[in-house]
C-alpha atoms as a PDB file:
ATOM      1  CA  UNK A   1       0.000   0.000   0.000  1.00  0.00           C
ATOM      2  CA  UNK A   2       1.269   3.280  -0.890  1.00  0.00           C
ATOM      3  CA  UNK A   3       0.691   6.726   0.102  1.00  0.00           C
ATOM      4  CA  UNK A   4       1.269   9.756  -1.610  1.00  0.00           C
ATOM      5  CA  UNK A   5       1.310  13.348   0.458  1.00  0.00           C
ATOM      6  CA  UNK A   6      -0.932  15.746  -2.002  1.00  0.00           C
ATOM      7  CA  UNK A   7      -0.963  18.708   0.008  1.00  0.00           C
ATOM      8  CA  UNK A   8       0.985  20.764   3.314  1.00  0.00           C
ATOM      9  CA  UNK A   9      -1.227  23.219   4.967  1.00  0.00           C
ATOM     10  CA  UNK A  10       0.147  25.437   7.433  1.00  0.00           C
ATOM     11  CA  UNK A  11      -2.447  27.613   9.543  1.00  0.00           C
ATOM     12  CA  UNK A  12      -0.848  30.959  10.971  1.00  0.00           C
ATOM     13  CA  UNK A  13      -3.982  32.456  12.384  1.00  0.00           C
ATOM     14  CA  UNK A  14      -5.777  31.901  15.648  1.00  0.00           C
ATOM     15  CA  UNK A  15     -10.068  31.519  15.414  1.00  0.00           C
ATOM     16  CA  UNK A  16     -11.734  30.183  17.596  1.00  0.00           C
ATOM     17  CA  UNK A  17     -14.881  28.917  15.399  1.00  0.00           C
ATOM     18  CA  UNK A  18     -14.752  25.630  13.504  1.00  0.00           C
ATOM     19  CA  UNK A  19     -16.976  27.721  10.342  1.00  0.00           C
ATOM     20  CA  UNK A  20     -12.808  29.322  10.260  1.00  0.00           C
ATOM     21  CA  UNK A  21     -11.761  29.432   6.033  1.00  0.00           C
ATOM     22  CA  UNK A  22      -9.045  27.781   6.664  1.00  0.00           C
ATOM     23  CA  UNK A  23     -10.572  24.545   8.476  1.00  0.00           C
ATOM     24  CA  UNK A  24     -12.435  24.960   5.990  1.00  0.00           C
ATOM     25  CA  UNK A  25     -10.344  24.722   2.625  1.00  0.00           C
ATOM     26  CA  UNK A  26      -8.352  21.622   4.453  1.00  0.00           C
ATOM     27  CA  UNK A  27     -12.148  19.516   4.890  1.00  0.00           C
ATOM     28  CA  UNK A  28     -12.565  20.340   1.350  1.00  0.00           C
ATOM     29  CA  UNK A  29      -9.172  18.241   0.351  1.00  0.00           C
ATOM     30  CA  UNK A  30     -10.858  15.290   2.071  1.00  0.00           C
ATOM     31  CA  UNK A  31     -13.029  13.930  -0.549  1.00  0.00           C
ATOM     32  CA  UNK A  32      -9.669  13.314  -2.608  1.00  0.00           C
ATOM     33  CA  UNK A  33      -7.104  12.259   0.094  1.00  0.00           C
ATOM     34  CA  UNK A  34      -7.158   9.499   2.947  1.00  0.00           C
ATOM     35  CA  UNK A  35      -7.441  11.712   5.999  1.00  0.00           C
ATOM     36  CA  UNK A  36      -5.550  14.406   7.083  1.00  0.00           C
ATOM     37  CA  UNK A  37      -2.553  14.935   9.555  1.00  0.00           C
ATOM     38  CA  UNK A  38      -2.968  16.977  12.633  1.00  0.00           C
ATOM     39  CA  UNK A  39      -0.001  17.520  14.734  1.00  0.00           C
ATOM     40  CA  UNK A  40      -1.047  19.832  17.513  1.00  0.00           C
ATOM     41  CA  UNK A  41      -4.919  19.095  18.572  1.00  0.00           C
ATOM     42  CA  UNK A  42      -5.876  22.593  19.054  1.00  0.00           C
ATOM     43  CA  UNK A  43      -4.652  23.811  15.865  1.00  0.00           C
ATOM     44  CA  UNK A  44      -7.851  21.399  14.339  1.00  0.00           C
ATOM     45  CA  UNK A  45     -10.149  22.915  17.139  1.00  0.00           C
ATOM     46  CA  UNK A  46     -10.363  25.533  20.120  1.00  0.00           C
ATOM     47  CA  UNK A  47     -12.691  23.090  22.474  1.00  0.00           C
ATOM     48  CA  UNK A  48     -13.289  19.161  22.816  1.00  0.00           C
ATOM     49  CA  UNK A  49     -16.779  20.185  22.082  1.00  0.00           C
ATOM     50  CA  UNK A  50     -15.572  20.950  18.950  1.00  0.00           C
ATOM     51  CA  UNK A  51     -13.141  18.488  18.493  1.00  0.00           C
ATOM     52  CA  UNK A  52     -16.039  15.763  18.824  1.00  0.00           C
ATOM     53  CA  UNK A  53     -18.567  17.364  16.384  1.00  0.00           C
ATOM     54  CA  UNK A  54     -16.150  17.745  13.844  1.00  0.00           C
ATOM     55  CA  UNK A  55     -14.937  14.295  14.139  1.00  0.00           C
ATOM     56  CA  UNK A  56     -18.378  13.108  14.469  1.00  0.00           C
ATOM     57  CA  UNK A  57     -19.273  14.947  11.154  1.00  0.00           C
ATOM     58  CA  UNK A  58     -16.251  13.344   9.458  1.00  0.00           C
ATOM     59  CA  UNK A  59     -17.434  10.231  10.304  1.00  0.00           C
END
């Protein structure tokens, strides 16, 4: 099985909603990749509120 990385995303900005563009553009990619690669938590959300509804909406 191989994996190919299609795209880097770097967020610079600090929101606090998860309606934020640039959450936004990244979800978008998901239809064409695997899944996506988070490596600080609260860079994908500002609350574990949030962190389960989007991860319940991904599902």
């Amino acid at each position: 099985m191989s994996h190919e990385l299609v795209e880097i995303k770097t967020e610079v900005a600090s929101e606090s909603s998860l309606n934020r563009q640039f959450l936004q553009n990244v979800l978008e990619l998901l239809p064409v990749s695997d899944g996506i690669i988070v490596l600080k938590l609260d860079r994908l959300s500002r609350s574990l509120k949030d962190t389960v509804n989007l991860i319940t909406e991904l599902n």
